[in-house]
PDB file of N, CA and C in Angstrom:
ATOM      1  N   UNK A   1       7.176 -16.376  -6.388  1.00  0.00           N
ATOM      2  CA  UNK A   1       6.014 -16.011  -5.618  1.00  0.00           C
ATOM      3  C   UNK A   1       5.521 -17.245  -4.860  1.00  0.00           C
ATOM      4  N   UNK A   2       4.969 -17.056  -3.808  1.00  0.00           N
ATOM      5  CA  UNK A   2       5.017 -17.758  -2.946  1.00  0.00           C
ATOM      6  C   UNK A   2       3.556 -18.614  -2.952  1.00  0.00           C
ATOM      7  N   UNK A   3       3.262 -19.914  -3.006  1.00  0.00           N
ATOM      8  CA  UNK A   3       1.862 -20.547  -3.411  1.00  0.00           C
ATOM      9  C   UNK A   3       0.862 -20.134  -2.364  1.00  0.00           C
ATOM     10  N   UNK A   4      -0.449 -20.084  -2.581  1.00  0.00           N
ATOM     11  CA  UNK A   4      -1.445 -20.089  -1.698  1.00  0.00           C
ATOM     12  C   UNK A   4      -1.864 -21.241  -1.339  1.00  0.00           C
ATOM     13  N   UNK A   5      -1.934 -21.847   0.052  1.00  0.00           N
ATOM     14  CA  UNK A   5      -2.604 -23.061   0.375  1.00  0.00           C
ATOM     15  C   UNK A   5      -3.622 -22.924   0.881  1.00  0.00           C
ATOM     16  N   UNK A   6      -4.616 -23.708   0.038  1.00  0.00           N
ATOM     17  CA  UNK A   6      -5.793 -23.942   0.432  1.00  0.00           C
ATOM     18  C   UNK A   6      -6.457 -25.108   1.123  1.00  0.00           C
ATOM     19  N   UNK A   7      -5.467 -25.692   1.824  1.00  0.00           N
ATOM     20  CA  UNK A   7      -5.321 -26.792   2.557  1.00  0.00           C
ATOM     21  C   UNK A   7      -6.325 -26.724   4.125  1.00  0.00           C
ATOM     22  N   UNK A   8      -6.515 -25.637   4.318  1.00  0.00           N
ATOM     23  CA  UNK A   8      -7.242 -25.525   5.412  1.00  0.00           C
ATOM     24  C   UNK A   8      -9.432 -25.359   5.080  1.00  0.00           C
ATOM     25  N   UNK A   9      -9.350 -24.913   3.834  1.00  0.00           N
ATOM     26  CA  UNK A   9     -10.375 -25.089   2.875  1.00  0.00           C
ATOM     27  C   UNK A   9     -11.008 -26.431   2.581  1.00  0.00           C
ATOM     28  N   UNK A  10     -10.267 -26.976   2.275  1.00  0.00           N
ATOM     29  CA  UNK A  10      -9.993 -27.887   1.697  1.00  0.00           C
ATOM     30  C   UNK A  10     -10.761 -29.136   2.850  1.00  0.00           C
ATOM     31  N   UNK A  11     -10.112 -28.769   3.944  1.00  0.00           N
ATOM     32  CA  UNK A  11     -10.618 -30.140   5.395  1.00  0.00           C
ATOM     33  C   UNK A  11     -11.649 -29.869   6.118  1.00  0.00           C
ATOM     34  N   UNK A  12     -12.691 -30.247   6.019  1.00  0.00           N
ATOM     35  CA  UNK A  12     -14.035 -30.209   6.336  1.00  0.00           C
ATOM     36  C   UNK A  12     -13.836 -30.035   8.476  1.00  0.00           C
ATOM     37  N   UNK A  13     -12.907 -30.389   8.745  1.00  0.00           N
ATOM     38  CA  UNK A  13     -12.653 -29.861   9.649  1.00  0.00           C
ATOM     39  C   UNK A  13     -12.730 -28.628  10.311  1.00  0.00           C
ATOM     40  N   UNK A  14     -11.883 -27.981   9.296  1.00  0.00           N
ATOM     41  CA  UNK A  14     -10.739 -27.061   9.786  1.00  0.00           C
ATOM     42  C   UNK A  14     -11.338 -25.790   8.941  1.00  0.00           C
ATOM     43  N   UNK A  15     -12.737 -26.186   8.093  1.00  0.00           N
ATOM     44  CA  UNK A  15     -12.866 -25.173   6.938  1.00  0.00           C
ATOM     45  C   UNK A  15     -13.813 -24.040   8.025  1.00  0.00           C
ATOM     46  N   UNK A  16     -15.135 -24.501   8.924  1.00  0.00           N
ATOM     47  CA  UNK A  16     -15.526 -23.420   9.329  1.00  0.00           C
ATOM     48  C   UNK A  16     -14.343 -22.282  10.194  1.00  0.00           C
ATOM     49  N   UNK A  17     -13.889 -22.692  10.820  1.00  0.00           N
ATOM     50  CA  UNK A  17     -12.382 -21.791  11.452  1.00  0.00           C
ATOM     51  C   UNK A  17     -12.101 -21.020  10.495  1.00  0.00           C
ATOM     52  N   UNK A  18     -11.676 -21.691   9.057  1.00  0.00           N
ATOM     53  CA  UNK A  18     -11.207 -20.963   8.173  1.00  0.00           C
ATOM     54  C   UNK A  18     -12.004 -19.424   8.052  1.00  0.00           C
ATOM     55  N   UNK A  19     -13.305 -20.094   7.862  1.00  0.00           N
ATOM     56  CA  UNK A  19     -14.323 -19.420   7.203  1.00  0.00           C
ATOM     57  C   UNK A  19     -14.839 -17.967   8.619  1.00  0.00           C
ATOM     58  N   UNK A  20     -14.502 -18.502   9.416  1.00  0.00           N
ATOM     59  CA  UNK A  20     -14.441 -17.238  10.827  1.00  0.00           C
ATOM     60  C   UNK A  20     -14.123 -16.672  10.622  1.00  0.00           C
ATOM     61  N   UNK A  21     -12.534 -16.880  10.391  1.00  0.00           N
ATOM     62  CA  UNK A  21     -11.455 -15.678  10.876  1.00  0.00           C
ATOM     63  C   UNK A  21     -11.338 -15.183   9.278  1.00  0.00           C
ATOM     64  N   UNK A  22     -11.686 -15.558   8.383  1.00  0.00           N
ATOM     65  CA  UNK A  22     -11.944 -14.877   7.326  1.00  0.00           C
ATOM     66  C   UNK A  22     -12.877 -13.367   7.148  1.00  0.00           C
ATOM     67  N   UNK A  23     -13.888 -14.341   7.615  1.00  0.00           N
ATOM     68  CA  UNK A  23     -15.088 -13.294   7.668  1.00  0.00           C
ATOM     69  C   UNK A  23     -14.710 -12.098   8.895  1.00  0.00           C
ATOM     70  N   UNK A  24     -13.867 -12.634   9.731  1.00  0.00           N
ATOM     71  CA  UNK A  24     -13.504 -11.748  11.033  1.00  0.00           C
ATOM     72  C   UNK A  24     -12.485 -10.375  10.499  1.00  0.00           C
ATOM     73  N   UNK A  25     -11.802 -11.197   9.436  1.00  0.00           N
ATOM     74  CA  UNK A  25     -10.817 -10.073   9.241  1.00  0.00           C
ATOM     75  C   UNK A  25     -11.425  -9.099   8.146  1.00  0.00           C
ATOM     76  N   UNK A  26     -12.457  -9.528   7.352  1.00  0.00           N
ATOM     77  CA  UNK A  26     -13.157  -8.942   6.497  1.00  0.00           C
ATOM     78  C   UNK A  26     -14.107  -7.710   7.438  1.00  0.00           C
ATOM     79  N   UNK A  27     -14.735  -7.949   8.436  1.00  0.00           N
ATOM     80  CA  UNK A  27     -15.424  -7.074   8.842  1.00  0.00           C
ATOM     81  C   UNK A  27     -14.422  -6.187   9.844  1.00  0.00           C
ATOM     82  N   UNK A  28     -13.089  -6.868  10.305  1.00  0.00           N
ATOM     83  CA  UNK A  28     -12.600  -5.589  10.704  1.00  0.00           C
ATOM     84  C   UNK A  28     -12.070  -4.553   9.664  1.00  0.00           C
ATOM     85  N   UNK A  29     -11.715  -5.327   8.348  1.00  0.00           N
ATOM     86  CA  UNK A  29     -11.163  -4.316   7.677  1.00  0.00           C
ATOM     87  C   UNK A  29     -12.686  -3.141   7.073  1.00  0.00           C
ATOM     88  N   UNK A  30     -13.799  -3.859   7.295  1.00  0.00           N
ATOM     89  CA  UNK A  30     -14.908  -2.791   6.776  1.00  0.00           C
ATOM     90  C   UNK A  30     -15.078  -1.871   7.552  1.00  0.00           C
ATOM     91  N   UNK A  31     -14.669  -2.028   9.440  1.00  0.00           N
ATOM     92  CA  UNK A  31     -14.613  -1.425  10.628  1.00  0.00           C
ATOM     93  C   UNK A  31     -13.824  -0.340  10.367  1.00  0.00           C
ATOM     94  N   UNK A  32     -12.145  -0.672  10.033  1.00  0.00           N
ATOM     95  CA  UNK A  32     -11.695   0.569   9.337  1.00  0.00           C
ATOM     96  C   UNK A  32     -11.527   1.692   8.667  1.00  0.00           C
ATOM     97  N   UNK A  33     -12.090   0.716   7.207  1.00  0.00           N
ATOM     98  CA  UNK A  33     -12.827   1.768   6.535  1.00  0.00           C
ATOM     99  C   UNK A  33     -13.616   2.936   6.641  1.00  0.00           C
ATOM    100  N   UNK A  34     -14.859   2.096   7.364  1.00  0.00           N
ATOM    101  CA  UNK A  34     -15.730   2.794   7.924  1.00  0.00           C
ATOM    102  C   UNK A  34     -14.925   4.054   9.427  1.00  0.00           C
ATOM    103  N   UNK A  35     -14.402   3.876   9.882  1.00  0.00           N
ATOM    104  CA  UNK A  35     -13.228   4.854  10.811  1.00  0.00           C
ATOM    105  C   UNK A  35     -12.642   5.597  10.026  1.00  0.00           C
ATOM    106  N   UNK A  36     -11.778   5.358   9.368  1.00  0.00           N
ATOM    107  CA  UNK A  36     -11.153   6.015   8.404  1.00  0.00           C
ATOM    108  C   UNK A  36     -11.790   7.101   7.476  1.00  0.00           C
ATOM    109  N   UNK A  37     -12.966   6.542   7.162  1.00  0.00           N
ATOM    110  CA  UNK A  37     -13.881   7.960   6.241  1.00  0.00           C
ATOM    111  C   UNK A  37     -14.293   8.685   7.103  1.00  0.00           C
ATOM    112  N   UNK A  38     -14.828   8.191   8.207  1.00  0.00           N
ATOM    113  CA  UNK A  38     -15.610   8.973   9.532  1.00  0.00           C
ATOM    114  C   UNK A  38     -14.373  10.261   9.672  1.00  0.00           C
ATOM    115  N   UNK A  39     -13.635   9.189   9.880  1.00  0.00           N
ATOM    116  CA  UNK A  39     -12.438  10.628  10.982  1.00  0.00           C
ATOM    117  C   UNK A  39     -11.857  11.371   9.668  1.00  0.00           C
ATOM    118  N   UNK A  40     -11.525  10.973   8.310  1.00  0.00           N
ATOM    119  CA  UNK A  40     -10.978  12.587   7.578  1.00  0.00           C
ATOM    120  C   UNK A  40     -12.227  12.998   6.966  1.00  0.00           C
ATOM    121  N   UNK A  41     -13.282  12.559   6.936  1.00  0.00           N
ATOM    122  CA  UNK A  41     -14.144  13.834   6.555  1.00  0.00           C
ATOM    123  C   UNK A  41     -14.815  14.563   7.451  1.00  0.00           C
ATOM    124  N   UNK A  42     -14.000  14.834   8.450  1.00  0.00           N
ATOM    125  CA  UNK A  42     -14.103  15.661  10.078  1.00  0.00           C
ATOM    126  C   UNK A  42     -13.729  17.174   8.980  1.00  0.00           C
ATOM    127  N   UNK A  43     -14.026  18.204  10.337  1.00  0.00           N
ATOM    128  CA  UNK A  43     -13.495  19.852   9.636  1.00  0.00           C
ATOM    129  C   UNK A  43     -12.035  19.368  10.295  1.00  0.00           C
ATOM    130  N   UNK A  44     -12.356  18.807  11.684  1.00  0.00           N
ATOM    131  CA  UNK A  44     -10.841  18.829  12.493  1.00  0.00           C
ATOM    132  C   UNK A  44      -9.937  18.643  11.319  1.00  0.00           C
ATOM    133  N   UNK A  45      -9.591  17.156  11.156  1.00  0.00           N
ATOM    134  CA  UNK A  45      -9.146  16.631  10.444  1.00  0.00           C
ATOM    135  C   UNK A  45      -8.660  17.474   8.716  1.00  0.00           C
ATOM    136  N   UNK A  46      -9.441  17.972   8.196  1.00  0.00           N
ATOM    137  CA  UNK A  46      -8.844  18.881   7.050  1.00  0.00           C
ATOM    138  C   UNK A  46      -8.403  20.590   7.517  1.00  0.00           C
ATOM    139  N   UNK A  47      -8.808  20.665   9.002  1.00  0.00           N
ATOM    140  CA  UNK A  47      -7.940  22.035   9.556  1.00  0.00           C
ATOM    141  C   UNK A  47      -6.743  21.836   9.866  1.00  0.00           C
ATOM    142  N   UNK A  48      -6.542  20.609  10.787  1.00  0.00           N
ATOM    143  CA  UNK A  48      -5.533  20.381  11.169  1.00  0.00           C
ATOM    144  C   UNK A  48      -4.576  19.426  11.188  1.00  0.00           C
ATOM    145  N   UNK A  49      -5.276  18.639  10.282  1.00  0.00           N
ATOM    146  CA  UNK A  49      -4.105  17.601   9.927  1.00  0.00           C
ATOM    147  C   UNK A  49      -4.075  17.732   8.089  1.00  0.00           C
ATOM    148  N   UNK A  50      -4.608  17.907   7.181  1.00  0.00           N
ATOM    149  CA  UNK A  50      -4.315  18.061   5.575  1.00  0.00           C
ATOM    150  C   UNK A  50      -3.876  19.501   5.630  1.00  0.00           C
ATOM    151  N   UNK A  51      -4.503  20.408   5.731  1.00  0.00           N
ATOM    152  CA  UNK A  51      -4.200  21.823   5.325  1.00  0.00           C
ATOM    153  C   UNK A  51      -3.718  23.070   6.757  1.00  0.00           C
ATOM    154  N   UNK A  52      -3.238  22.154   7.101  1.00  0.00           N
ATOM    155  CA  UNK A  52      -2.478  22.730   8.454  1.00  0.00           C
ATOM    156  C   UNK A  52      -1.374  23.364   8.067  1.00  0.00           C
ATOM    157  N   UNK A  53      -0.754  23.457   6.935  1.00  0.00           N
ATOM    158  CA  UNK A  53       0.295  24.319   6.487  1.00  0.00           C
ATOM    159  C   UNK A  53      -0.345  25.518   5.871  1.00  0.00           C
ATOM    160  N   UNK A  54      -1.534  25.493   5.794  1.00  0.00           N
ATOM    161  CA  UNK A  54      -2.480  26.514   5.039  1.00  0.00           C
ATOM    162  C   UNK A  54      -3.089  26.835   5.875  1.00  0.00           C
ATOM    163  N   UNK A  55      -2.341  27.759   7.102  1.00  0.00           N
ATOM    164  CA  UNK A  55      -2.614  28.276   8.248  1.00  0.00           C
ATOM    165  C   UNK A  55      -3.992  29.599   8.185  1.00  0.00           C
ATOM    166  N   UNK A  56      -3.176  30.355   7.414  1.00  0.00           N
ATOM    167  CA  UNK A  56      -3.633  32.083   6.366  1.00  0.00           C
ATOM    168  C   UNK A  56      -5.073  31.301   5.965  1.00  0.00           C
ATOM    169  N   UNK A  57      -5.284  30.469   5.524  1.00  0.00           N
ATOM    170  CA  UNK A  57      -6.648  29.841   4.617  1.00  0.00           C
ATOM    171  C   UNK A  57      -7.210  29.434   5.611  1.00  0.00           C
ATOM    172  N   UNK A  58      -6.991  28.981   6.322  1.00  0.00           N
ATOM    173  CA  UNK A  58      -8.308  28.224   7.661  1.00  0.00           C
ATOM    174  C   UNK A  58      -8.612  29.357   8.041  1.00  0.00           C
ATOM    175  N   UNK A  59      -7.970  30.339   8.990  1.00  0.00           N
ATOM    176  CA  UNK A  59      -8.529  31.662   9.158  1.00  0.00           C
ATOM    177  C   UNK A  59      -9.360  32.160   8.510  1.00  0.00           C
ATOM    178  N   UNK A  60      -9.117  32.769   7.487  1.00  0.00           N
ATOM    179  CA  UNK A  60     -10.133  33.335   6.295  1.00  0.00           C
ATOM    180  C   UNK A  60     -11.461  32.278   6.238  1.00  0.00           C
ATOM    181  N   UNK A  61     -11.276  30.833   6.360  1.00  0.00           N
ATOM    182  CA  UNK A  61     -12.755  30.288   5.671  1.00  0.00           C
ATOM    183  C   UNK A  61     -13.621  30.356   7.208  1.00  0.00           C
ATOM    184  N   UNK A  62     -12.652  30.328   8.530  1.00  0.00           N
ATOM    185  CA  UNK A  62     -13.274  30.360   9.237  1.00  0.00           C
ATOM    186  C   UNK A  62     -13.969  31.659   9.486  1.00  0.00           C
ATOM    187  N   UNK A  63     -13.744  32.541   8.789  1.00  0.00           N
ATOM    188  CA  UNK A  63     -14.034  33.663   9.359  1.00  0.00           C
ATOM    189  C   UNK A  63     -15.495  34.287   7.931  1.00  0.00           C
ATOM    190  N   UNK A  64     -15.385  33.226   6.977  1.00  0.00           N
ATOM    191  CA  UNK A  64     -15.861  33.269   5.433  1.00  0.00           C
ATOM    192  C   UNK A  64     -17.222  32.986   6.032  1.00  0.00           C
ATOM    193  N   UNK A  65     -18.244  32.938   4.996  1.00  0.00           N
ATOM    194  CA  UNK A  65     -19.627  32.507   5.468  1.00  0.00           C
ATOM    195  C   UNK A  65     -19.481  30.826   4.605  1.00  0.00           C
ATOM    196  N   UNK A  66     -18.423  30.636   4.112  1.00  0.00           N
ATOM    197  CA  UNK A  66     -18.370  28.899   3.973  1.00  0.00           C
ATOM    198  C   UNK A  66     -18.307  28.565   5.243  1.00  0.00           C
ATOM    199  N   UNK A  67     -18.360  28.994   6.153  1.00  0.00           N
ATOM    200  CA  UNK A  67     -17.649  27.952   7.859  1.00  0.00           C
ATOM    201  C   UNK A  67     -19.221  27.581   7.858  1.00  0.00           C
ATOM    202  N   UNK A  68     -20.125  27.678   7.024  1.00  0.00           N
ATOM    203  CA  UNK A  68     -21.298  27.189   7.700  1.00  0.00           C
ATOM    204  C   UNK A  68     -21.503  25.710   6.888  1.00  0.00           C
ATOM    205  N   UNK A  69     -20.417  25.651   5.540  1.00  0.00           N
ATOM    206  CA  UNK A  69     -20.840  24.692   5.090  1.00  0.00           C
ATOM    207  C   UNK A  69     -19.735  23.275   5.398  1.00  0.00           C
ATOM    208  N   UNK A  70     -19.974  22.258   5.427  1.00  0.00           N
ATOM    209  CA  UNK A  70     -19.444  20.821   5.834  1.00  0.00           C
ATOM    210  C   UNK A  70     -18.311  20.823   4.748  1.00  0.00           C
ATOM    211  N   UNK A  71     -17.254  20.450   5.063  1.00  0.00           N
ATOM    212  CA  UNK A  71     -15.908  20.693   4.065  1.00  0.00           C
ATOM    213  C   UNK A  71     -16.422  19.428   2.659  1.00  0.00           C
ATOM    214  N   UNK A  72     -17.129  18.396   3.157  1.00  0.00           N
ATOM    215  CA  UNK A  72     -16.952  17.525   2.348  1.00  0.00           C
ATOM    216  C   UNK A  72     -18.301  17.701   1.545  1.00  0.00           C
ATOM    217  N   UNK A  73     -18.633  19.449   1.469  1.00  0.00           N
ATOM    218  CA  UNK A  73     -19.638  19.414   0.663  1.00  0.00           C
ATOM    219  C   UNK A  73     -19.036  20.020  -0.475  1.00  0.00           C
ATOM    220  N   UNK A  74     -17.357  20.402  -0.409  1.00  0.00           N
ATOM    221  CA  UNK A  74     -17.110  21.057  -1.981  1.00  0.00           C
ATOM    222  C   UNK A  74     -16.282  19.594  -2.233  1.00  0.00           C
ATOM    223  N   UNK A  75     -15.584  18.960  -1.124  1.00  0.00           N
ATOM    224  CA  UNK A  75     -14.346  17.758  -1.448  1.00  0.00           C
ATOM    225  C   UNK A  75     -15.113  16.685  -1.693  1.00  0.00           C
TER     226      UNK A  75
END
């Protein structure tokens, strides 16, 4: 396994840079996240991309008096 260098930590230089693109990649990955929950707890998203083989079942709920409720209020 391959060592971690903390050599850029380490140089009072080089540490705020460090400490940027750290924090940079940290808030894009929270950016994601945050995208990622947004877009599958869509109806789109569980009509037509999870249970899109469960053609017969979207029909029916759409047509059910659940279509009034938000999918991610039973999931």
């Amino acid at each position: 396994m391959a060592k971690l260098s903390l050599a850029g930590f380490k140089d009072p230089v080089r540490r705020p840079r460090y400490m940027i693109w750290t924090g940079v990649g940290l808030l894009a990955l929270a950016a994601f996240i945050v995208v990622a929950f947004s877009a599958t707890s869509t109806y789109w998203f569980c009509a037509e991309v999870c249970h899109k083989v469960q053609d017969d079942s979207i029909a029916a709920y759409d047509r059910s008096s659940h279509s009034m409720v938000s999918c991610m209020s039973c999931h």
